[in-house]
Protein backbone atom coordinates (compact mmCIF):
# COMPACT_ATOMS: atom_id res chain seq x y z
CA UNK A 1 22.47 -24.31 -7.80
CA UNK A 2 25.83 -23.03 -6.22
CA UNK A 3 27.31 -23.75 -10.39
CA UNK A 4 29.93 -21.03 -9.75
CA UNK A 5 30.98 -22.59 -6.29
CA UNK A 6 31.58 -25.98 -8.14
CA UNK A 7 33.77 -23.75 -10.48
CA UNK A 8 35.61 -22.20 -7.80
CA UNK A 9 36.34 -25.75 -6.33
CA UNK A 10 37.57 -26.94 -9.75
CA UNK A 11 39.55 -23.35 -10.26
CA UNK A 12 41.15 -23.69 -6.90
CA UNK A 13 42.33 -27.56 -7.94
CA UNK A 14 39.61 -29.75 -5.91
CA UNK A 15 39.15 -32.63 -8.63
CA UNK A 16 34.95 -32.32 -8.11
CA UNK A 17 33.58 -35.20 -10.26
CA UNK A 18 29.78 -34.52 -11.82
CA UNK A 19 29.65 -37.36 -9.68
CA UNK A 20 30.21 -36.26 -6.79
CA UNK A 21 28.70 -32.51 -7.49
CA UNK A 22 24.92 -34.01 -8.05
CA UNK A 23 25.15 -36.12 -4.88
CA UNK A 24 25.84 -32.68 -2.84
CA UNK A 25 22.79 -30.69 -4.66
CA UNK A 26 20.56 -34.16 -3.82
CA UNK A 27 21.68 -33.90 -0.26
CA UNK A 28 20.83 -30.21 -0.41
CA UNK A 29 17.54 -31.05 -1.88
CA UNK A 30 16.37 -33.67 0.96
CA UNK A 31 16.70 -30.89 3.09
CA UNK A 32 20.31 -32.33 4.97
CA UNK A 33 21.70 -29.04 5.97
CA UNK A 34 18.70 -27.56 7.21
CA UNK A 35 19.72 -24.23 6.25
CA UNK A 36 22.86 -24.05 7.92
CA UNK A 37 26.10 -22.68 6.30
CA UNK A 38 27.99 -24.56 8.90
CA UNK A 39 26.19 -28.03 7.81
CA UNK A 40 26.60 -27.25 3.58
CA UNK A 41 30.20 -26.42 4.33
CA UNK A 42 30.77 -30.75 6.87
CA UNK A 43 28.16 -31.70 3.77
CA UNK A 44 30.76 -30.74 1.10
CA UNK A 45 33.67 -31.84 3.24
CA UNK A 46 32.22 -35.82 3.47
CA UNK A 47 30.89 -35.73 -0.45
CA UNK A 48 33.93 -33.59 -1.87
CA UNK A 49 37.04 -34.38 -0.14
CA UNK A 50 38.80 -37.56 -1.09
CA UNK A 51 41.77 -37.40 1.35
CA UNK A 52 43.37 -34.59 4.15
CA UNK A 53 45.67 -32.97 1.72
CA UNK A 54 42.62 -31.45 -0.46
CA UNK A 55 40.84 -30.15 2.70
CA UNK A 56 42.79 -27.12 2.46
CA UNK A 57 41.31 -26.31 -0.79
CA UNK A 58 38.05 -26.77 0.12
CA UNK A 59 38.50 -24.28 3.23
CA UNK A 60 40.46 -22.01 0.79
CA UNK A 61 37.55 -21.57 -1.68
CA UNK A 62 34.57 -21.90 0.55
CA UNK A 63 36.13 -18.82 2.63
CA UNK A 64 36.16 -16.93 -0.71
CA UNK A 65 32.73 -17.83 -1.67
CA UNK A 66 30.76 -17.36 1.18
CA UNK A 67 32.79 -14.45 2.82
CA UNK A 68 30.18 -11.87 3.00
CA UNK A 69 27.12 -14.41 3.90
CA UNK A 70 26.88 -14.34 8.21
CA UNK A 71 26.40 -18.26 9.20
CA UNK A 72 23.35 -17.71 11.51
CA UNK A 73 20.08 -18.71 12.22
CA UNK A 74 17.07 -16.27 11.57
CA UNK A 75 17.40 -13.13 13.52
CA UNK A 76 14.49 -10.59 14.57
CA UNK A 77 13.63 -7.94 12.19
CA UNK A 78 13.88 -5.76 14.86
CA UNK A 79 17.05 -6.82 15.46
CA UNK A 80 18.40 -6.60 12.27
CA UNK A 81 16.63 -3.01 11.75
CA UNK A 82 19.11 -1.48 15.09
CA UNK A 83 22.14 -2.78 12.74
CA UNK A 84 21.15 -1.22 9.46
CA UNK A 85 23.32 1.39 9.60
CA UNK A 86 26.42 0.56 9.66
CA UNK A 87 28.02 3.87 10.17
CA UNK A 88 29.96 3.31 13.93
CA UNK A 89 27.45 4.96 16.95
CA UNK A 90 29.93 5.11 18.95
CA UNK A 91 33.27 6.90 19.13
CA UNK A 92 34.58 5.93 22.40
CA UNK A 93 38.41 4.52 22.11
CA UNK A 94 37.70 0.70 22.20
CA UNK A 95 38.85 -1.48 25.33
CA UNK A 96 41.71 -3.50 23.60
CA UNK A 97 42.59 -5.17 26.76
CA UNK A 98 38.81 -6.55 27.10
CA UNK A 99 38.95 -6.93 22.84
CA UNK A 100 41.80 -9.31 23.42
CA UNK A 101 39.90 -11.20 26.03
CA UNK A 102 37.29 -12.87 23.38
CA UNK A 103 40.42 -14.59 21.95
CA UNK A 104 39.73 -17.04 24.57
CA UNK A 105 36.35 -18.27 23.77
CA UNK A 106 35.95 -21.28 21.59
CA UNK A 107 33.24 -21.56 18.67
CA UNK A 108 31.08 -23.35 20.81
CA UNK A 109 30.85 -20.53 23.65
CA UNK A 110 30.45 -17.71 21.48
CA UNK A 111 27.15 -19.37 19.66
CA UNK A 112 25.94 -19.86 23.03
CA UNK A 113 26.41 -16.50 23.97
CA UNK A 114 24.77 -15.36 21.05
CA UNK A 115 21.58 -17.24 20.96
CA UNK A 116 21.22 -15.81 24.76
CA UNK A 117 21.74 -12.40 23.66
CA UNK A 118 19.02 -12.87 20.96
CA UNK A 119 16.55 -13.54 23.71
CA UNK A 120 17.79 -11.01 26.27
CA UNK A 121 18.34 -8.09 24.05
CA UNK A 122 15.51 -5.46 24.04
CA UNK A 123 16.99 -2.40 22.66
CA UNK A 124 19.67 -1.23 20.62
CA UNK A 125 23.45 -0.91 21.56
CA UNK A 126 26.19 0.60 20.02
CA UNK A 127 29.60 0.75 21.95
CA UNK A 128 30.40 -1.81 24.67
CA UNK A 129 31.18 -5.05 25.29
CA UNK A 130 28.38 -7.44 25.94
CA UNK A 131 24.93 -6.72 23.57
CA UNK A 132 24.81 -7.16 19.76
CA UNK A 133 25.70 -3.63 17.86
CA UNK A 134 27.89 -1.90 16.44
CA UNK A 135 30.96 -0.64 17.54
CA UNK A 136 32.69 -1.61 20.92
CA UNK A 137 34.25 -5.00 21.56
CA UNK A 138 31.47 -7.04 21.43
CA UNK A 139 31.82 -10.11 20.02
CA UNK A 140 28.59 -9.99 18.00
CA UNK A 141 27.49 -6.94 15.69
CA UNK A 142 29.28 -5.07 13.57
CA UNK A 143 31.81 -1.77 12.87
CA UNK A 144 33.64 -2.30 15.88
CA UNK A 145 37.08 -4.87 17.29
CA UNK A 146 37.29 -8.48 18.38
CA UNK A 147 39.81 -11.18 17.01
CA UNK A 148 36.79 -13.74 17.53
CA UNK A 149 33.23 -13.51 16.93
CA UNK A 150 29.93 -13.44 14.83
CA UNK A 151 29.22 -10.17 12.20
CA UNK A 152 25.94 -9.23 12.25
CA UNK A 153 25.13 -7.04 9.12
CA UNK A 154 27.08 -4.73 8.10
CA UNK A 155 30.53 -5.26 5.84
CA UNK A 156 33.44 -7.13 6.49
CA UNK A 157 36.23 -5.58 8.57
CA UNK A 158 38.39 -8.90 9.78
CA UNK A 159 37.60 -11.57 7.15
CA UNK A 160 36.02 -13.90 10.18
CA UNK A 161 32.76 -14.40 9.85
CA UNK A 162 33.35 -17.63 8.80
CA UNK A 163 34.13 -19.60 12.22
CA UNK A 164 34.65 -22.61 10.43
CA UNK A 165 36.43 -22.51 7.08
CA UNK A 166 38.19 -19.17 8.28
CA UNK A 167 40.26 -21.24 10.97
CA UNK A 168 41.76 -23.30 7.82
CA UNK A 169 42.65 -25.63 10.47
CA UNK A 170 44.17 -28.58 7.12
CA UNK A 171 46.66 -25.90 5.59
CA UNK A 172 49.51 -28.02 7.15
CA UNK A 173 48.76 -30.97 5.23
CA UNK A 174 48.78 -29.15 1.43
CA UNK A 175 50.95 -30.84 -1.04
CA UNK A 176 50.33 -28.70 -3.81
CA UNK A 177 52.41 -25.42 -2.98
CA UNK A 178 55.04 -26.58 -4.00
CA UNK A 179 54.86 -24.49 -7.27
CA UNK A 180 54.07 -21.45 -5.35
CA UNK A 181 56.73 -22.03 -3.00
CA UNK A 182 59.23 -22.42 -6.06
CA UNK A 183 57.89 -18.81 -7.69
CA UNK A 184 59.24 -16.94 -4.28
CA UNK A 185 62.63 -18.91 -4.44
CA UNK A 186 62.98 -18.04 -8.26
CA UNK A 187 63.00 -14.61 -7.25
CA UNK A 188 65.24 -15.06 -3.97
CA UNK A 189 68.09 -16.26 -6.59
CA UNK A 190 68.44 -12.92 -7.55
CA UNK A 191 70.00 -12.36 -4.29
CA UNK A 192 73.48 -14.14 -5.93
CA UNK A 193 73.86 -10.85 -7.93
CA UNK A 194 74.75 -9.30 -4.37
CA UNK A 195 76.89 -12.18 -3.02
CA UNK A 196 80.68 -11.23 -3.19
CA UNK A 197 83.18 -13.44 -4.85
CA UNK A 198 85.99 -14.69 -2.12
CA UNK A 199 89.69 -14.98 -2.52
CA UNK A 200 89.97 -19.04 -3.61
CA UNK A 201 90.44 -21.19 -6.69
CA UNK A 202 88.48 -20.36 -9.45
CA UNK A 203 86.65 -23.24 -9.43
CA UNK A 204 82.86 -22.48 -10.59
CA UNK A 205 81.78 -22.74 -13.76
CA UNK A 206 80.85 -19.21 -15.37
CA UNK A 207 77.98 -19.99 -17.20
CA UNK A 208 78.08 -16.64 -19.63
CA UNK A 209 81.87 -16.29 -19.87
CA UNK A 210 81.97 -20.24 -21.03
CA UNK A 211 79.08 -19.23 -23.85
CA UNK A 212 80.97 -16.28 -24.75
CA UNK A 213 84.87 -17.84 -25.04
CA UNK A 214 82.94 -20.93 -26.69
CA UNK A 215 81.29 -18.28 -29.82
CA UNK A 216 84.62 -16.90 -30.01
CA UNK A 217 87.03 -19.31 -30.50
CA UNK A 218 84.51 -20.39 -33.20
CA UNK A 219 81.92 -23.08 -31.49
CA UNK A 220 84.84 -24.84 -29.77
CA UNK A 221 84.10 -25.44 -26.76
CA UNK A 222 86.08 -23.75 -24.16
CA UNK A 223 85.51 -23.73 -20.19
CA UNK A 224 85.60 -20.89 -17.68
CA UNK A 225 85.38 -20.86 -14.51
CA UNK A 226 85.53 -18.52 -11.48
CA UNK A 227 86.09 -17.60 -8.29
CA UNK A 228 82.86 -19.09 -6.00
CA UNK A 229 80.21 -16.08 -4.66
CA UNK A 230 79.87 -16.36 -1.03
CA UNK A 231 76.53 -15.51 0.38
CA UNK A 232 76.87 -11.91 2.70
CA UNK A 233 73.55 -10.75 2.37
CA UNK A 234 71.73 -10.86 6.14
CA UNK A 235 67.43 -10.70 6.85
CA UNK A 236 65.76 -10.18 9.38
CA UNK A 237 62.04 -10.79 8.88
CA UNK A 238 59.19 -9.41 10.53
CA UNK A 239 55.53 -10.89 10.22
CA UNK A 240 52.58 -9.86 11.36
CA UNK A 241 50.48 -12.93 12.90
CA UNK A 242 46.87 -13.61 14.32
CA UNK A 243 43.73 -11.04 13.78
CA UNK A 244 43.14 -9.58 10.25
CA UNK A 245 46.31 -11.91 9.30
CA UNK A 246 44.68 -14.92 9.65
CA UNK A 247 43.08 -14.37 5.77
CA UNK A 248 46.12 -14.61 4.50
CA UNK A 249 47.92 -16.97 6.34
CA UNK A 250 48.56 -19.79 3.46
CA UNK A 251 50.04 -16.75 1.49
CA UNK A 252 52.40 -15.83 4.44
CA UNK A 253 53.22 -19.19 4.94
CA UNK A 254 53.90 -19.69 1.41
CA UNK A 255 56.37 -16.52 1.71
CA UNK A 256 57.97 -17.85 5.18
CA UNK A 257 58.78 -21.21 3.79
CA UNK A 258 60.40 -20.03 0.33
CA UNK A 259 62.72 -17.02 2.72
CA UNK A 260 63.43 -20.33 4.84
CA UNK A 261 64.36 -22.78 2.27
CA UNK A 262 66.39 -19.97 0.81
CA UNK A 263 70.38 -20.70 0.36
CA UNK A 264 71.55 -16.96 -0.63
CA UNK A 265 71.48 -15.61 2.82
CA UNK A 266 74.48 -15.80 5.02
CA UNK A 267 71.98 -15.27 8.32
CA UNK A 268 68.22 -15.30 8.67
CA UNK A 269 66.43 -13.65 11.98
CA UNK A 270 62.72 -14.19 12.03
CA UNK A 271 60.40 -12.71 14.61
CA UNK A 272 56.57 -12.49 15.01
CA UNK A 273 54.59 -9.45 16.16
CA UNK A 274 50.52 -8.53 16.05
CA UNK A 275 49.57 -5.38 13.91
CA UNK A 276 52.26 -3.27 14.88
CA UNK A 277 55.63 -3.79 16.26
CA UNK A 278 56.16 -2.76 20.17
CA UNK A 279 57.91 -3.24 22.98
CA UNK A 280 58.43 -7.00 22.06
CA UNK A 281 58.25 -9.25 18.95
CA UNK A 282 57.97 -13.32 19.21
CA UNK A 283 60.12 -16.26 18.05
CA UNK A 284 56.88 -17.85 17.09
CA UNK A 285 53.77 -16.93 15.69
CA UNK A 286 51.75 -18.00 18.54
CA UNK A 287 52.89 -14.93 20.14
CA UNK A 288 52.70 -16.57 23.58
CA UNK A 289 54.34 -14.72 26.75
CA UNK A 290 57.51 -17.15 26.94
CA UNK A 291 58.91 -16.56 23.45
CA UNK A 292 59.23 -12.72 23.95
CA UNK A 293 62.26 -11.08 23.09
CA UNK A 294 62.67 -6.68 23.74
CA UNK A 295 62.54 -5.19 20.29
CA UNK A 296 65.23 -3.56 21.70
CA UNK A 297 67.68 -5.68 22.64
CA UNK A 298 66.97 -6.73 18.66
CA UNK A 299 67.98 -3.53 17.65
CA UNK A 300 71.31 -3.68 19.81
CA UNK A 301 72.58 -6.96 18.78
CA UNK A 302 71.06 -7.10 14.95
CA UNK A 303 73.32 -5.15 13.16
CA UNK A 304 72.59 -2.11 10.66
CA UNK A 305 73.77 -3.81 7.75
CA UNK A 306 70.88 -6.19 7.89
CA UNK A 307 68.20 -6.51 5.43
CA UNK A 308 64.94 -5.87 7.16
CA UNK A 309 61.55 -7.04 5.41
CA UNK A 310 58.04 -6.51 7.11
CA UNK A 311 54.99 -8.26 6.18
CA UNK A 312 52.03 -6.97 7.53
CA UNK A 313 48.38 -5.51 6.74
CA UNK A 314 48.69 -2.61 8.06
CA UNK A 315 45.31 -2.44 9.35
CA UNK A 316 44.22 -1.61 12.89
CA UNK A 317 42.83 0.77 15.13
CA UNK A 318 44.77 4.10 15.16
CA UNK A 319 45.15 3.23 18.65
CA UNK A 320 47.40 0.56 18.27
CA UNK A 321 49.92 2.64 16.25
CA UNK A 322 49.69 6.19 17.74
CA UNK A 323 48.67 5.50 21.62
CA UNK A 324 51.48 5.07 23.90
CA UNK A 325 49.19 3.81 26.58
CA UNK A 326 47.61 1.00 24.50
CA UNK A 327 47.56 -2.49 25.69
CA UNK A 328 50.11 -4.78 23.79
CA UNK A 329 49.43 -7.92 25.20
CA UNK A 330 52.29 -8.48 27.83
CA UNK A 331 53.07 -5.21 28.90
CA UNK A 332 51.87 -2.04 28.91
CA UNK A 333 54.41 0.02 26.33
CA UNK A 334 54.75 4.00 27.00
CA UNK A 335 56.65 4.51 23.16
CA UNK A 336 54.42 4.50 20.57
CA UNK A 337 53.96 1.76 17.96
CA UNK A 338 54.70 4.22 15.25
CA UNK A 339 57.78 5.93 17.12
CA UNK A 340 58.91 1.97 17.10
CA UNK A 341 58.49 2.16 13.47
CA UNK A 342 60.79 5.03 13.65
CA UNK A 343 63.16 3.82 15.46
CA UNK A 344 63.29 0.48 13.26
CA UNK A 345 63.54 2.71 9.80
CA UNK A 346 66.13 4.84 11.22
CA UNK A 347 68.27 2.11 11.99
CA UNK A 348 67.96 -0.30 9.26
CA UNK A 349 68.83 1.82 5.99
CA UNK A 350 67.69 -1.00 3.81
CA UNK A 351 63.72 -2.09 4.41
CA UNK A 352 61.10 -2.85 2.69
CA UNK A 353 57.19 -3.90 3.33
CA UNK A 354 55.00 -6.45 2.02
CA UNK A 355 51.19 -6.14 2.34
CA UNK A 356 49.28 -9.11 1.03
CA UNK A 357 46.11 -6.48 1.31
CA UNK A 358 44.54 -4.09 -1.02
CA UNK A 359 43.95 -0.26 0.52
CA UNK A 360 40.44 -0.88 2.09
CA UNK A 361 37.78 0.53 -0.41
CA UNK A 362 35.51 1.93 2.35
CA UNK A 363 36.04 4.33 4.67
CA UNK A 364 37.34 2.45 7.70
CA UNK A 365 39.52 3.87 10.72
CA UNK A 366 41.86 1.07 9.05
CA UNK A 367 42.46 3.11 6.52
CA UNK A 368 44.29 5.77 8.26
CA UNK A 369 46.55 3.24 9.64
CA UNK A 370 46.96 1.81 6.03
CA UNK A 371 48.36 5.44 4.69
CA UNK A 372 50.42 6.19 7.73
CA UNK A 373 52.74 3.09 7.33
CA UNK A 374 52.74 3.43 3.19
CA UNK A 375 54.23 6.72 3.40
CA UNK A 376 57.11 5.55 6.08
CA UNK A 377 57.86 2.81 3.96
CA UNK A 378 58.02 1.76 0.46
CA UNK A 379 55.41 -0.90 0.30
CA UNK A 380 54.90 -3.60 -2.41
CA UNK A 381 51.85 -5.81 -2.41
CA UNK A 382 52.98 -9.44 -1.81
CA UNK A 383 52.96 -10.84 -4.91
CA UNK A 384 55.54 -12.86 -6.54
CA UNK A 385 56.25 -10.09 -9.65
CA UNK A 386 55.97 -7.37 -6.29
CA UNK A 387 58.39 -9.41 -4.43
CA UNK A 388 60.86 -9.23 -6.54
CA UNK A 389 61.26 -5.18 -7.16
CA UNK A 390 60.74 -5.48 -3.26
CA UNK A 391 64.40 -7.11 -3.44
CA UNK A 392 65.62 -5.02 -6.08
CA UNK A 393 64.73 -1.80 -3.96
CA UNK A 394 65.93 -3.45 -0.88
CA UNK A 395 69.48 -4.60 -2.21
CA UNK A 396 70.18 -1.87 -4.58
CA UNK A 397 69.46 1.63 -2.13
CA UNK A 398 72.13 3.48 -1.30
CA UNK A 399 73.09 4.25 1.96
């Protein structure tokens, strides 16, 4: 049972002993989940995990192997018969303001709320914000918007129907990304090609020109130095955080701390902003009220010559990118997200964007959001072989 789970544990660098593996399938057997996802996935934790470093990779490859199952109890057929099709019922504009409002409930309230709805509900609903269905902002059902929640048939939109796992609350305690970490700075180095050499001593070794003098003067060796490269190349980053995000957050973070640890950039600016860029980015990824800064008041006092790099999904409601009425959070922004977008790539000459997502396969209103922002930009998937034509496009264009 579960064989390919065990290994995906083993793939993803859990050390699962035979051990170790036949004690979990004997717990399963005397019946010690009860038939709760939620239970197997604390079962594996206290039988798998030797120490807080590895619980990372147990999050990592449970979400991956149990992404599509829905983590709840036994539902009514009739139930399950109004969700069938998953084709969205209703095509009113979603309430993001009341969408943003389930952000607030914990685990615990929105199981609660769930099990009441079970016994309340009498009909089908499609659209709003309280009954299980499809479309709307409820936080149960499926085909429709709400950073928290519980999918009820239907695909995957947001990656969460894991409540537990998803969270992959132990990702600051990994030790082992180090060699992940190391594959993004490899490719940052290339950034010394675009350093200029200042007006000093030549006192750095030249590496090629040392080789070369050496082969000519007949294997004898002969040093050469030069003048030392002085780093003028200037980032600012911009990351999407929270929502659809949260699936690839170790990737992002992975990206973020190789940009961070970089030494080949003479300034780094890093701000924070949710699905599309607005009125305001953050200075943390929290995106919480007091770490605000205008967007514009970046685009006054970051100059042109900066290198700009987005990472983002590009994935949302076309509301969040075309409306200039919808609901950022904070304030309530009249310009567009898109004509921010505009305003960004007319500026900044030299920009690039990272997606760590595939094009959605199905026909999602994400999709239109998806091929809107590819054509503004030139997009890479985030990748360490894509990030690094990412920097070759983004040091090399002409003005």
């Amino acid at each position: 049972m579960f064989l390919s789970f065990f290994y995906l544990l083993r793939a993803k660098g859990l050390k699962v002993s035979l051990h170790e593996w036949t004690t979990l399938m004997g717990a399963l057997d005397k019946g010690l989940c009860k038939a709760s996802l939620t239970r197997f996935y604390y079962l594996c934790r206290a039988v798998l995990v030797k120490n807080e470093a590895d619980f990372d990779k147990l999050d990592g490859a449970f979400l991956d192997y149990f992404k599509d199952v829905v983590p709840l109890s036994e539902l009514p057929e009739e139930l399950l018969s109004w969700l069938e099709n998953t084709k969205e019922k209703n095509n009113e504009p979603f309430d993001m303001h009341r969408a943003m409002q389930n952000k607030d409930l914990s685990s615990e309230d929105i199981q609660k709320m769930f099990q009441d709805r079970i016994k309340e509900q009498k009909t089908e609903h499609n659209g709003g914000s309280y009954w299980i269905g499809t479309g709307g902002v409820s936080v149960f059902g499926n085909k429709g918007f709400s950073p928290e929640g519980i999918r009820v048939e239907g695909e995957a939109q947001y990656k969460n129907a894991l409540d537990v796992a998803g969270k992959r609350k132990f990702r600051d305690f990994r030790n082992d990304t180090t060699l992940d970490t190391r594959q993004f700075q490899v490719a940052l180095r290339s950034l010394r090609e675009f350093s200029s050499q200042v007006n000093q001593s030549k006192t750095e070794l030249d590496i090629d020109d040392t080789v070369d003098a050496t082969c000519q003067g007949g294997g004898q060796l002969k040093l050469v130095y030069a003048r030392p490269r002085e780093n003028t190349v200037k980032v600012l980053l911009l990351m999407d955080s929270g929502g659809s995000m949260e699936y690839y957050s170790l990737l992002c973070s992975t990206l973020f701390q190789a940009v961070s640890k970089s030494s080949h950039f003479k300034d780094l600016k890093k701000y924070y902003f949710h699905n599309c860029i607005y009125s305001h980015v953050y200075t943390e990824p929290t995106l919480q009220y007091d770490n605000k800064v205008k967007t514009e008041w970046i685009m006054q006092n970051i100059s042109s010559d900066y290198k700009v790099i987005i990472v983002g999904d590009a994935k949302m409601h076309p509301s969040e990118l075309l409306d200039e009425n919808y609901y950022v959070y904070t304030a309530r922004d009249k310009t567009a997200g898109i004509d921010w977008l505009k305003r960004i790539k007319e500026k900044y000459k030299h920009i690039v964007w990272l997606n760590p997502s595939p094009r959605p396969t199905h026909r999602l209103f994400s999709n239109d959001t998806y091929d809107i922002i590819e054509k503004m930009f030139s997009m890479y998937p985030l990748t360490v072989k894509d990030f690094r034509l990412a920097l070759k496009e983004l040091l090399v264009r002409a003005e």
